[in-house]
N, C-alpha and C. Protein backbone atom coordinates (compact mmCIF):
# COMPACT_ATOMS: atom_id res chain seq x y z
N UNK A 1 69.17 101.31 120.09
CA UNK A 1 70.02 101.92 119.07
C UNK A 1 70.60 100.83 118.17
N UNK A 2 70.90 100.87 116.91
CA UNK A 2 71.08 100.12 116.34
C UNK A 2 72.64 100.02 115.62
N UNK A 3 73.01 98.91 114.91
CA UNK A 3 74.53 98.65 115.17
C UNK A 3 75.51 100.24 113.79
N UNK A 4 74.32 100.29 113.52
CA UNK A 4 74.86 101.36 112.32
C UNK A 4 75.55 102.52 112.76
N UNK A 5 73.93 102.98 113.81
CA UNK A 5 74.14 104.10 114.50
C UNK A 5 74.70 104.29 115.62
N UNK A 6 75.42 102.84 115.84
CA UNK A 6 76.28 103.06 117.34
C UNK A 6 77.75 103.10 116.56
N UNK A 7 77.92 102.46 114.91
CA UNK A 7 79.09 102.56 114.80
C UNK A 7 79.50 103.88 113.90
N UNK A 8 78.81 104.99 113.38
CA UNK A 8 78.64 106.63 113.35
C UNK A 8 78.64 107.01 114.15
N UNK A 9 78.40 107.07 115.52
CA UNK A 9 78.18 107.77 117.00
C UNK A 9 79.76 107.32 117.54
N UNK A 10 80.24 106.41 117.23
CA UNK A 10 81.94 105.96 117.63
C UNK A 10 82.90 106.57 116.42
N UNK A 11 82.90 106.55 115.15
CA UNK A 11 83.59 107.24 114.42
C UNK A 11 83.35 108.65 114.49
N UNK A 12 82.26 109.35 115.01
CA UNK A 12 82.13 110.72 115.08
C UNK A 12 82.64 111.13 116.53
N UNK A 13 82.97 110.42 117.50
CA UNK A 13 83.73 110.63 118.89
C UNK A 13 85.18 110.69 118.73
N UNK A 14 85.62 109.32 117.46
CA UNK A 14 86.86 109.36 117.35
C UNK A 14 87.68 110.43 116.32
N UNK A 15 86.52 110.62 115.53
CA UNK A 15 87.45 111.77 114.62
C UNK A 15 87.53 112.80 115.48
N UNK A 16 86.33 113.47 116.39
CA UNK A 16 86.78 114.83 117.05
C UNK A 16 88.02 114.78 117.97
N UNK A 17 87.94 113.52 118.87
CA UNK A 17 89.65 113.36 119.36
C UNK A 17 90.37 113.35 118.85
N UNK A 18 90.49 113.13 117.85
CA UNK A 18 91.45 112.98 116.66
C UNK A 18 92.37 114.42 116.96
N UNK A 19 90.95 114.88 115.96
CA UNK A 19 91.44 116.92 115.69
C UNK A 19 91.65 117.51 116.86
N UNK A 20 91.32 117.06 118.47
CA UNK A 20 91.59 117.85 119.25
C UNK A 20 92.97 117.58 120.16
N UNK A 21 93.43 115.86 119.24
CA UNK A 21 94.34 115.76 120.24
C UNK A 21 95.59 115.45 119.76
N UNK A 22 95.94 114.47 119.02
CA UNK A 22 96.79 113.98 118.13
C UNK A 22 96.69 115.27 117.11
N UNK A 23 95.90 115.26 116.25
CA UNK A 23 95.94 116.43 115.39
C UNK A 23 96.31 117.79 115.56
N UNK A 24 96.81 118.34 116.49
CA UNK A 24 97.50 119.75 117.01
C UNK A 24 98.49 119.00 117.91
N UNK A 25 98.69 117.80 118.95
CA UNK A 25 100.12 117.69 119.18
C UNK A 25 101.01 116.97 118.07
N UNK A 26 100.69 117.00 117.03
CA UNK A 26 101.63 115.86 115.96
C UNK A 26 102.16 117.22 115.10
N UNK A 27 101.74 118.57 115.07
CA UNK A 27 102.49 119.85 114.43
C UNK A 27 103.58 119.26 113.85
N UNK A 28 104.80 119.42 114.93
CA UNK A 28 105.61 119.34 114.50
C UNK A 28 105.88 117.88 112.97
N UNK A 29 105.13 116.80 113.64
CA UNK A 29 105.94 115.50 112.87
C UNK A 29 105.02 116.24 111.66
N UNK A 30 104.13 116.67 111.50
CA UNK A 30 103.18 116.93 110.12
C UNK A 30 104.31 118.02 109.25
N UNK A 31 104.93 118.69 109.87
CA UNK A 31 106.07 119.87 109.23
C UNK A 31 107.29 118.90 108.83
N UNK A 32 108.34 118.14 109.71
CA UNK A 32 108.40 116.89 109.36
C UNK A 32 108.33 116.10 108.11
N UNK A 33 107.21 115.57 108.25
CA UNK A 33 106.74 114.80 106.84
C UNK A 33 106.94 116.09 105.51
N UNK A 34 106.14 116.99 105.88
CA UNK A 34 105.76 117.84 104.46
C UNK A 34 107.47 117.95 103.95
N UNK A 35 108.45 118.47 104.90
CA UNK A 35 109.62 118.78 104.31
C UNK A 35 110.05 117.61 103.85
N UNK A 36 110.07 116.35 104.11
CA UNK A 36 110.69 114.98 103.48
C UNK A 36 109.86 115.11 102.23
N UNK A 37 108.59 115.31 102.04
CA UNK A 37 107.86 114.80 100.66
C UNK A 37 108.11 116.06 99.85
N UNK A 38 109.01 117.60 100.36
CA UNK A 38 109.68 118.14 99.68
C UNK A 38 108.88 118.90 98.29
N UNK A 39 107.99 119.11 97.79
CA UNK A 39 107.11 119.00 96.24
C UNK A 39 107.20 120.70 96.62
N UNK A 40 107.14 121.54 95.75
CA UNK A 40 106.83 122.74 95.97
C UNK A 40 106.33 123.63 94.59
N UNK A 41 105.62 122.74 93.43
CA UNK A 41 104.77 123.28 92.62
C UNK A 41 104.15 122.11 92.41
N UNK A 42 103.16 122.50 91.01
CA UNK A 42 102.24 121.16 90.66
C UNK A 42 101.25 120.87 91.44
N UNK A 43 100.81 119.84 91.77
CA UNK A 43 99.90 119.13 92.64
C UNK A 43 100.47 118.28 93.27
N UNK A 44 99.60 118.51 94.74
CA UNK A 44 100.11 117.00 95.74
C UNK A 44 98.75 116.83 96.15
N UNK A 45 98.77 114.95 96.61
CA UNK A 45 97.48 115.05 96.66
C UNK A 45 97.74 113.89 98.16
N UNK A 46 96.74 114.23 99.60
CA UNK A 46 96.73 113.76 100.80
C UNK A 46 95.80 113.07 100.45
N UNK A 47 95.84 111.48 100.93
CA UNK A 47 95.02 110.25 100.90
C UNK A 47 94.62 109.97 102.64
N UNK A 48 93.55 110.45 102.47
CA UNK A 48 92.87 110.26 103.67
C UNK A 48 93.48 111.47 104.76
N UNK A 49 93.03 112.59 104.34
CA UNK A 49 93.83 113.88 105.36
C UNK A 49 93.23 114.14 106.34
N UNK A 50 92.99 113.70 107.06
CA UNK A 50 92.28 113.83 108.24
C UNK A 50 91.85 115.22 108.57
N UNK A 51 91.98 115.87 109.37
CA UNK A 51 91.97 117.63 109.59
C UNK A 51 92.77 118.47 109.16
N UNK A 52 93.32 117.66 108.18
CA UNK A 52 94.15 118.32 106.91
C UNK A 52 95.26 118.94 107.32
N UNK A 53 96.05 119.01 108.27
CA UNK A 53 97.04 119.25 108.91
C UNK A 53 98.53 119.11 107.58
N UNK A 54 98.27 117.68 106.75
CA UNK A 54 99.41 117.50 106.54
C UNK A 54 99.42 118.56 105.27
N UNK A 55 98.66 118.71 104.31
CA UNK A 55 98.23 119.46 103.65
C UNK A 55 98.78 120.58 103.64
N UNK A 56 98.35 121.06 104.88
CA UNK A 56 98.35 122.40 104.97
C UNK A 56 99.62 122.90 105.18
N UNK A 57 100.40 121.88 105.62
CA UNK A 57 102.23 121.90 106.00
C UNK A 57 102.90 122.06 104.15
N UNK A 58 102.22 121.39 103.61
CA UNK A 58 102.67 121.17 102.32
C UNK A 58 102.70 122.30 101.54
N UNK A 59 101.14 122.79 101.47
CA UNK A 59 101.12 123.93 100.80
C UNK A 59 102.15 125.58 101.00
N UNK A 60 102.12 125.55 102.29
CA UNK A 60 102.88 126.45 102.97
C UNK A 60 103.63 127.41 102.11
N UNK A 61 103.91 128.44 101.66
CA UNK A 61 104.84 129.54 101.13
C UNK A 61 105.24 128.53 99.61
N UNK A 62 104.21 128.19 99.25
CA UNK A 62 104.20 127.35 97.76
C UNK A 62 103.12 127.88 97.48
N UNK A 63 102.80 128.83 96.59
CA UNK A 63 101.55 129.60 95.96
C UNK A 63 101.69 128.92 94.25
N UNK A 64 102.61 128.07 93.89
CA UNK A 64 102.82 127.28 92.97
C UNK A 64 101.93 125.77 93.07
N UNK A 65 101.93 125.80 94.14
CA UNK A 65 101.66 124.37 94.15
C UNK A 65 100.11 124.12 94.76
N UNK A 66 99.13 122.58 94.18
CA UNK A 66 98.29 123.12 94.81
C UNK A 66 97.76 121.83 95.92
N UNK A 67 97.68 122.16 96.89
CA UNK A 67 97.64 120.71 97.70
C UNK A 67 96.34 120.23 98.17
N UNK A 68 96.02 119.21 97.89
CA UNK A 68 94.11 118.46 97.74
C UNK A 68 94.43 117.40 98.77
N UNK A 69 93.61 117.51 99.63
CA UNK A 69 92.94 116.68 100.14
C UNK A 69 91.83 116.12 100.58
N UNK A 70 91.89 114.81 100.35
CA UNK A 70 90.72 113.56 100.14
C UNK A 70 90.26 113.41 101.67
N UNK A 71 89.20 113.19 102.07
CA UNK A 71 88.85 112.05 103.22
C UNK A 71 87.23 111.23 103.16
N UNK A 72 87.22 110.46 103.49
CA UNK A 72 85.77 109.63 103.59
C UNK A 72 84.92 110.24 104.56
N UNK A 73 85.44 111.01 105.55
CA UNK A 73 84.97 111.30 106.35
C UNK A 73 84.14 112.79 106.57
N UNK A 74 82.70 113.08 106.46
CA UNK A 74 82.27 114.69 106.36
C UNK A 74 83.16 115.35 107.51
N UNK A 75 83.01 115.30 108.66
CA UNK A 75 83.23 115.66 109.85
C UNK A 75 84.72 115.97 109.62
N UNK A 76 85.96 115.45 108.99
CA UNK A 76 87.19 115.28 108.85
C UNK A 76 87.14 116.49 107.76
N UNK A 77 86.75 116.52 107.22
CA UNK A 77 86.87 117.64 105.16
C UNK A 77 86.03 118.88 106.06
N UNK A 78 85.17 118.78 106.82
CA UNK A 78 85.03 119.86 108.18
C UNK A 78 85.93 120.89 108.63
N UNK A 79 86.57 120.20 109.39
CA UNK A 79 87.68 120.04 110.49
C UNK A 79 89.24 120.78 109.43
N UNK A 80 88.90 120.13 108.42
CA UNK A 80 89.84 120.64 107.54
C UNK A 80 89.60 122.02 106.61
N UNK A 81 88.27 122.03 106.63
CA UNK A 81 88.14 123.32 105.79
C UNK A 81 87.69 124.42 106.72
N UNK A 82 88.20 124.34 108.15
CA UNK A 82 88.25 125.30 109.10
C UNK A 82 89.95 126.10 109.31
N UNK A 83 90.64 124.88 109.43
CA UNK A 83 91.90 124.56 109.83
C UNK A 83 92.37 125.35 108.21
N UNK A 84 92.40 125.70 107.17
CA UNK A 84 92.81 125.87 106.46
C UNK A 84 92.66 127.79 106.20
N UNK A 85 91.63 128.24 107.05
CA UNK A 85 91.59 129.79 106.91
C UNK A 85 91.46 129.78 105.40
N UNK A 86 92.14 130.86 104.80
CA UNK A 86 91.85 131.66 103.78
C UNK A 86 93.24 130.99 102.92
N UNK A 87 93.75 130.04 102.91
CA UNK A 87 94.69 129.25 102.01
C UNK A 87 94.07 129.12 100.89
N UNK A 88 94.44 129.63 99.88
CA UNK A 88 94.14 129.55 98.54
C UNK A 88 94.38 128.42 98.05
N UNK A 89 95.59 127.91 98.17
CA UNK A 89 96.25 126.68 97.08
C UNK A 89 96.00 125.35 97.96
N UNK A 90 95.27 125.35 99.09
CA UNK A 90 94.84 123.97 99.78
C UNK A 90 93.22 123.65 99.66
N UNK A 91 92.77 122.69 99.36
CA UNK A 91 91.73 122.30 98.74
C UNK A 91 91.35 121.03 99.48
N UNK A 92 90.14 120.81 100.08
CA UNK A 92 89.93 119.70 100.99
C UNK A 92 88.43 118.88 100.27
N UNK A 93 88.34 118.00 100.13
CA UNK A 93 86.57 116.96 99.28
C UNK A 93 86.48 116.25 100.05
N UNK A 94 85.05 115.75 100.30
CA UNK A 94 85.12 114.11 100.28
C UNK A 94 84.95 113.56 99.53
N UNK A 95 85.90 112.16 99.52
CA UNK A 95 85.77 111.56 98.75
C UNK A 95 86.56 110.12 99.20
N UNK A 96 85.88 109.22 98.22
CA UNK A 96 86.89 107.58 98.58
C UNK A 96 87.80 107.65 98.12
N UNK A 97 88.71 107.22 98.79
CA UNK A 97 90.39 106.86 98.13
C UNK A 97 90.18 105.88 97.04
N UNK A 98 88.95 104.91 96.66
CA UNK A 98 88.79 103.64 95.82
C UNK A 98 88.49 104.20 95.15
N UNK A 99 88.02 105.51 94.85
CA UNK A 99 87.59 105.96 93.44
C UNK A 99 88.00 107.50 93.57
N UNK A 100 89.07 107.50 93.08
CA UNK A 100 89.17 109.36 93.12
C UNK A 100 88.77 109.83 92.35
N UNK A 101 88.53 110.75 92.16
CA UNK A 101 87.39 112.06 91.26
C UNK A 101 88.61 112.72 90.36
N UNK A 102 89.68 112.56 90.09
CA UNK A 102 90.88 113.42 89.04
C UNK A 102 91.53 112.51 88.05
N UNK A 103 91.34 113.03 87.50
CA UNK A 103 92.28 112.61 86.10
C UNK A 103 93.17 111.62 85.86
N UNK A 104 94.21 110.64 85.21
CA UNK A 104 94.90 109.98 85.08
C UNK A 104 96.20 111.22 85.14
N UNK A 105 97.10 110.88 85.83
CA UNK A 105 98.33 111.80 86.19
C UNK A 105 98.25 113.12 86.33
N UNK A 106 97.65 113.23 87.78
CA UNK A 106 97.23 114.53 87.80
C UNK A 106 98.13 115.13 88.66
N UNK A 107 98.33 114.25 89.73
CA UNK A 107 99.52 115.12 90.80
C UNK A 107 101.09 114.53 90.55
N UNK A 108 101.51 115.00 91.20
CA UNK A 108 102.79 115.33 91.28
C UNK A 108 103.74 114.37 92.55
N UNK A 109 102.57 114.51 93.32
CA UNK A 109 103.53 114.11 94.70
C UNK A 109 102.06 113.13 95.25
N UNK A 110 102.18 112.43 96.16
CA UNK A 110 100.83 112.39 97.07
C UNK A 110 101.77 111.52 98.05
N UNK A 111 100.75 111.54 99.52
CA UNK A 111 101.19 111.00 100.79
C UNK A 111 100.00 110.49 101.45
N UNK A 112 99.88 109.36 102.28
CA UNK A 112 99.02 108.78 103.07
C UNK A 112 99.59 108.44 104.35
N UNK A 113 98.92 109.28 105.35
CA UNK A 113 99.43 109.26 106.66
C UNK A 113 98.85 108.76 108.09
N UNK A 114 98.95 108.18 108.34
CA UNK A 114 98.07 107.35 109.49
C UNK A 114 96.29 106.50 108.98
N UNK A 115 96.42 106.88 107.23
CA UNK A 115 95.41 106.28 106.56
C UNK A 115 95.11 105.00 106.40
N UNK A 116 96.09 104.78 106.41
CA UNK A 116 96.10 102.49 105.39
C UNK A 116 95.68 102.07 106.12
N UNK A 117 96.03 101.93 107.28
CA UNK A 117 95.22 101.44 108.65
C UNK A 117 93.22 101.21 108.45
N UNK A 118 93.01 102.18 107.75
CA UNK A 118 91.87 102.31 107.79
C UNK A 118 91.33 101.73 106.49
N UNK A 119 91.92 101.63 105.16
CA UNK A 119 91.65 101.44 104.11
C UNK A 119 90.62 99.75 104.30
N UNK A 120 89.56 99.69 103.51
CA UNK A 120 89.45 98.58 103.68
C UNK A 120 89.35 97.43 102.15
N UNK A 121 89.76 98.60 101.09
CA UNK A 121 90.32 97.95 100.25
C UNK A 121 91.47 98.25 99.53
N UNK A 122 92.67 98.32 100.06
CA UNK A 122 93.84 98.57 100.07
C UNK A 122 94.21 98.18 98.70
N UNK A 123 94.29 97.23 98.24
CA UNK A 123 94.80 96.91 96.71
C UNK A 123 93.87 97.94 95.76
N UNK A 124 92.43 98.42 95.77
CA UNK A 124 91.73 99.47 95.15
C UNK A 124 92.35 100.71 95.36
N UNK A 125 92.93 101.28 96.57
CA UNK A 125 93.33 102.43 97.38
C UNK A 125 94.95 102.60 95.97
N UNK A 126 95.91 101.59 96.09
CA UNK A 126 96.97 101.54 95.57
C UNK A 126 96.61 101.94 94.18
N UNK A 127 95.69 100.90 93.79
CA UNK A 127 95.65 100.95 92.12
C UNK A 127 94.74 102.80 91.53
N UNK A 128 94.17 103.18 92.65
CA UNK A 128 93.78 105.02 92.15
C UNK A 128 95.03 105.59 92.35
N UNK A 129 95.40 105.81 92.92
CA UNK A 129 96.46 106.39 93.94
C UNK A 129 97.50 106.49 92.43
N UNK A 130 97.75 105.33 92.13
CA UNK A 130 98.96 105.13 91.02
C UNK A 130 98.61 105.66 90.09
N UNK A 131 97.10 105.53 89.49
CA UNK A 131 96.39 106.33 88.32
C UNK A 131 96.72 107.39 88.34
N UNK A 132 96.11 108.29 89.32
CA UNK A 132 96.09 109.58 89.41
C UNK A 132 97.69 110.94 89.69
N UNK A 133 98.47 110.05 89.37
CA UNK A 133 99.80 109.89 89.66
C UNK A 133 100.69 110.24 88.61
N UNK A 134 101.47 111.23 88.00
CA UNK A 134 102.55 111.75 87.48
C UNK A 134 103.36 110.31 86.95
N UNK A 135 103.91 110.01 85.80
CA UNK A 135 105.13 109.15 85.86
C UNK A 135 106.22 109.68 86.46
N UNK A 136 106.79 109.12 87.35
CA UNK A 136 108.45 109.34 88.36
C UNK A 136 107.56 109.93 89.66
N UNK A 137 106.32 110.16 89.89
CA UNK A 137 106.30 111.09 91.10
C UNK A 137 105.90 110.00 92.22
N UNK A 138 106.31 110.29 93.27
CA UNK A 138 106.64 109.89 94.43
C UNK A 138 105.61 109.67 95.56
N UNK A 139 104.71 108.68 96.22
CA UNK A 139 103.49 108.21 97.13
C UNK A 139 104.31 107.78 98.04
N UNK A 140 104.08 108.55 99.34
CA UNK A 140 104.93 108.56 101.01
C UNK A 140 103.95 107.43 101.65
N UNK A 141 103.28 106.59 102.06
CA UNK A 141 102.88 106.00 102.97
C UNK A 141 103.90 105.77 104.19
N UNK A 142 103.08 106.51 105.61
CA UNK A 142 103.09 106.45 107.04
C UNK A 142 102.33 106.14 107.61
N UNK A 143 102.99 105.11 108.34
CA UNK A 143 102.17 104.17 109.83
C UNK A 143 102.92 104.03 110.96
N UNK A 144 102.17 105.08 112.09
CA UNK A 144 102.96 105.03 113.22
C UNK A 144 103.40 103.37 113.96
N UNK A 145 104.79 103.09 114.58
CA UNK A 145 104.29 101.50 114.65
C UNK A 145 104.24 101.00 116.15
N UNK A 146 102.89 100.22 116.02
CA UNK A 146 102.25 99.67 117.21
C UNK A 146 103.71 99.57 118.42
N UNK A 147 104.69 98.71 117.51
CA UNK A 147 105.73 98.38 118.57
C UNK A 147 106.51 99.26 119.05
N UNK A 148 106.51 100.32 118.89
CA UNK A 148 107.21 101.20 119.25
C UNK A 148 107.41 102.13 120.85
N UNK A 149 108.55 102.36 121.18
CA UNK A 149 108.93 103.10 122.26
C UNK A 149 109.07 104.23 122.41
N UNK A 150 110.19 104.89 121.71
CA UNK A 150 110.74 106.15 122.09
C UNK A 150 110.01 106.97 120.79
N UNK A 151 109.85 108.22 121.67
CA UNK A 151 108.92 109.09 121.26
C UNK A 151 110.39 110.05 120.59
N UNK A 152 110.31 110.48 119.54
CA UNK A 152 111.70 111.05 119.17
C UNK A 152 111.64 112.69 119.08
N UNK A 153 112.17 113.47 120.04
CA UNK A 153 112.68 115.04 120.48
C UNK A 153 111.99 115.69 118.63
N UNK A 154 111.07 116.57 119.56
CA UNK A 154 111.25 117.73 118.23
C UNK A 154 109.96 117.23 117.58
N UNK A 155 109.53 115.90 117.35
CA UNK A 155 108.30 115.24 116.67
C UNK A 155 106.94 116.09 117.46
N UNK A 156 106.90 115.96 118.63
CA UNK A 156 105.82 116.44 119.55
C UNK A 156 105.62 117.98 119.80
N UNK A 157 104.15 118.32 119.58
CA UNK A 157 104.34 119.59 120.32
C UNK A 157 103.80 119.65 121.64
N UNK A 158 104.56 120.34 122.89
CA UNK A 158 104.13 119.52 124.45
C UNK A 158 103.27 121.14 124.66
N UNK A 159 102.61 121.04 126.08
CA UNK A 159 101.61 121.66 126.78
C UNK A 159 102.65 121.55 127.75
N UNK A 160 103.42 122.41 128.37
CA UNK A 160 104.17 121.60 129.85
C UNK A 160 104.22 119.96 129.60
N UNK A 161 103.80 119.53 130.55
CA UNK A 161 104.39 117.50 130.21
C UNK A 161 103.22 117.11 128.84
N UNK A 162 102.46 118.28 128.85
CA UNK A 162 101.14 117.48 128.43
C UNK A 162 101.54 117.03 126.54
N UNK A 163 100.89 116.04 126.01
CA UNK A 163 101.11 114.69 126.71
C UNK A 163 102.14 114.40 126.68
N UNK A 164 102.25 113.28 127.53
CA UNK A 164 103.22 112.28 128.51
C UNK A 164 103.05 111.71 127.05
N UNK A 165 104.63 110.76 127.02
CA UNK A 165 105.17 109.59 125.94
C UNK A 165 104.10 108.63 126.49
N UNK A 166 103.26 108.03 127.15
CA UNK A 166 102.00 107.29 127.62
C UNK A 166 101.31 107.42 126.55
N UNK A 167 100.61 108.58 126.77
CA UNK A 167 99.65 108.90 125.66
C UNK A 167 99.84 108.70 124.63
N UNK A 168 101.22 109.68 123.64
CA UNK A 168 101.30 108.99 122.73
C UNK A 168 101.55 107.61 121.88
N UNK A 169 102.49 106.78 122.88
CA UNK A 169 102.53 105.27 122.48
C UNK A 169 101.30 104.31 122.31
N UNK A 170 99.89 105.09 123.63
CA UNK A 170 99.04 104.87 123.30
C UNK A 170 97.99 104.88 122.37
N UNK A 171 98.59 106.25 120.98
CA UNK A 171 97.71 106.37 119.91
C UNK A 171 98.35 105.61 119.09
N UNK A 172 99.54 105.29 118.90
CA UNK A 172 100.58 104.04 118.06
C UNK A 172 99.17 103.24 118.44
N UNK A 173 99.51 102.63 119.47
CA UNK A 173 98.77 100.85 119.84
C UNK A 173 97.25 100.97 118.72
N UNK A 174 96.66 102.27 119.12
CA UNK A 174 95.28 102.01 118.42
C UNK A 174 95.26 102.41 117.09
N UNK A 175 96.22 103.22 116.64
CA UNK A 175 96.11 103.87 115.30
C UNK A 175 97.18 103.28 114.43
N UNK A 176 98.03 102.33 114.65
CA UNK A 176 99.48 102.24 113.72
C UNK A 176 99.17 100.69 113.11
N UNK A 177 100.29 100.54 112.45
CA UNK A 177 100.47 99.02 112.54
C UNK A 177 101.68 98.50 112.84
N UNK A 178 101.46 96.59 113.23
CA UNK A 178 102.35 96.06 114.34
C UNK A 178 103.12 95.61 112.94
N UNK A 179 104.07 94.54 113.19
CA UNK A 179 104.77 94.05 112.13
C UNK A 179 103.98 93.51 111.11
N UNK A 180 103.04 92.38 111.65
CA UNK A 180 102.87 91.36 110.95
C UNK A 180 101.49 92.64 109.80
N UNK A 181 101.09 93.29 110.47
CA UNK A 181 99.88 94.34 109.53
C UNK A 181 101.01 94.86 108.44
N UNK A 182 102.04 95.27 109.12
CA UNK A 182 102.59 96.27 107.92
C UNK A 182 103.92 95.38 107.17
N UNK A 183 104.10 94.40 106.78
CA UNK A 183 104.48 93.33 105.97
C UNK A 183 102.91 92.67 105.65
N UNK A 184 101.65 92.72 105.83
CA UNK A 184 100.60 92.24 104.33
C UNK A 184 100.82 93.58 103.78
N UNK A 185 101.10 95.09 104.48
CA UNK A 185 100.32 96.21 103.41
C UNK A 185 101.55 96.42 102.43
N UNK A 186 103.17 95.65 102.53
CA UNK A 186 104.02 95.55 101.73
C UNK A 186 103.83 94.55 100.81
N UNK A 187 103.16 93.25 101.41
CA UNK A 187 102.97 92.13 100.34
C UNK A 187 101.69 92.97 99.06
N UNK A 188 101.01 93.74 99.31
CA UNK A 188 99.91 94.02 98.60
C UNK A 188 100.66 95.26 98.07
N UNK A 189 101.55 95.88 98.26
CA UNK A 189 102.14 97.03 97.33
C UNK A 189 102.99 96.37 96.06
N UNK A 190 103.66 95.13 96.52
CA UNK A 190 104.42 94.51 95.96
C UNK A 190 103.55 93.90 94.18
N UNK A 191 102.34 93.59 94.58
CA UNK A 191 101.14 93.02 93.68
C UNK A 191 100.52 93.80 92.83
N UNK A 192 100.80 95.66 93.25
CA UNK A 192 100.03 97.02 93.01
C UNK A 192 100.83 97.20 91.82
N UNK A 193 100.17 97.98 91.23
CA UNK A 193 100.67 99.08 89.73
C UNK A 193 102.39 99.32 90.27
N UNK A 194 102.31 99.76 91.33
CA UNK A 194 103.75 100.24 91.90
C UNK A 194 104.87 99.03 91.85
N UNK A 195 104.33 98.23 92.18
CA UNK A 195 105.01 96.79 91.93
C UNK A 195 106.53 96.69 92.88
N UNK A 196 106.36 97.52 93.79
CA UNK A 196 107.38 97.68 95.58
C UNK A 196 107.73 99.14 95.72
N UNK A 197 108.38 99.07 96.58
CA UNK A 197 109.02 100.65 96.80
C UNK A 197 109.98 100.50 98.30
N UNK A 198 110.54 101.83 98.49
CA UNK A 198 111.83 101.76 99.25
C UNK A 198 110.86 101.93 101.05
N UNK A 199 111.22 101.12 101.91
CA UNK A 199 111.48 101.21 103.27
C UNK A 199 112.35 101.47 103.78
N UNK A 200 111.92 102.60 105.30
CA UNK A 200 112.29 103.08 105.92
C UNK A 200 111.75 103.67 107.03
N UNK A 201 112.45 104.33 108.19
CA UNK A 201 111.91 104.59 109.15
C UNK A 201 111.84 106.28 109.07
N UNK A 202 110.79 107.05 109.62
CA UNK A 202 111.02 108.67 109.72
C UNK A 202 110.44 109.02 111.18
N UNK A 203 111.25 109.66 111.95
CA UNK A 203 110.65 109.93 113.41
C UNK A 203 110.00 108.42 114.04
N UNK A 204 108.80 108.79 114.35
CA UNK A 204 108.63 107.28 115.03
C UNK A 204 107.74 106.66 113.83
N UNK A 205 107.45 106.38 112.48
CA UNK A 205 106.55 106.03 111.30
C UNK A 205 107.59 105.05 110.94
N UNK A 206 106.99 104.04 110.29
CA UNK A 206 107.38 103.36 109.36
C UNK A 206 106.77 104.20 107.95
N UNK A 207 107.59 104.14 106.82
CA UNK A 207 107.68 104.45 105.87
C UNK A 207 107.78 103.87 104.73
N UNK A 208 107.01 104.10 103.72
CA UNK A 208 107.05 103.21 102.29
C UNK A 208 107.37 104.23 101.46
N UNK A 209 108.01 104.74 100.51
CA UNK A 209 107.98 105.53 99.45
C UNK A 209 107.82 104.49 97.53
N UNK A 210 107.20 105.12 97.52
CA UNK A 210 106.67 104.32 95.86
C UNK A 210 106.45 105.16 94.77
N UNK A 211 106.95 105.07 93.53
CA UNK A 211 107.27 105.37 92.58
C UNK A 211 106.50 105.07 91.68
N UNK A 212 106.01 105.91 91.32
CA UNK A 212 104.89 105.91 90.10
C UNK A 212 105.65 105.61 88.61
């Protein structure tokens, strides 16, 4: 087997864990986020939406508003255009975050959530992102962080114990970033169209908010 097809045969194992595991216990933090990023007409647009979860929190009892999300991934824009039923105003593509397919100021709001991590050209990712972007409107970047402990009440949705704070600290370690990752992805926002934005913490995420 060859190195291509062993590394498609590992991203297609990891996205389905994804959606079957993290992606239905993180409910709550995805309801969470949508109410902090607050938007309830116009366009919002999810950078890298995995099974479209966050999306779909967004759109919610907003028939005004219309919420798009992006992923690189077929299997993920899948997963998401299952998860979405008969939602009119949620809209799922693939597509690269380095080159988005919309207009110069098209949305309103947008958020990237457990994405950057993955980006592998992050200064390209920033500079669409800002394009496609409203003047004054508002880009949430979240990264769960590696260092982290306490799992915070209300974020999780449990099965009886299921999962244990184990598990989840364990998707931090593989999916988040540690300090020194998430001070370069501030040094490179700092360099971006956005040119910085406000930090902070939400549930267990580190948080960037940036201003178009």
């Amino acid at each position: 087997m060859d190195e291509q097809r062993r590394t498609g045969m590992r991203s297609a194992v990891s996205d389905w864990l994804y959606d079957k595991g993290p992606g239905r216990y993180y409910q709550p933090a995805y309801a969470h986020i949508a109410a902090a990023i607050g938007i309830e007409e116009g366009a919002f647009l999810d950078v890298g939406c995995g099974p479209g979860w966050l999306s779909i929190r967004v759109g919610e009892g907003h028939p005004q508003l219309d919420a798009i999300g992006i992923d690189l991934s077929p299997r993920m824009v899948a997963a998401a255009n299952r998860h979405k039923r008969q939602r009119l105003n949620v809209t799922f593509r693939e597509m690269d975050a380095t080159n988005i397919l919309y207009p110069e100021a098209t949305f309103h709001a947008a958020a990237a959530v457990q994405s950057a991590h993955h980006w592998s050209d992050s200064a390209a990712v920033l500079a669409e992102v800002h394009r496609v972007m409203c003047p004054g409107a508002f880009f949430f970047i979240y990264e769960a962080d590696k260092d982290g402990d306490a799992v915070p009440d209300a974020w999780i949705q449990r099965a009886g114990a299921w999962p244990p704070d184990a598990i989840v600290r364990m998707g931090w370690r593989r999916f988040g970033m540690n300090e020194e990752e998430w001070t370069a992805l501030k040094a490179l926002v700092r360099t971006s169209p956005f040119g910085g934005g406000e930090e902070g913490r939400h549930g267990f995420y580190r948080r960037l908010v940036l201003t178009r």
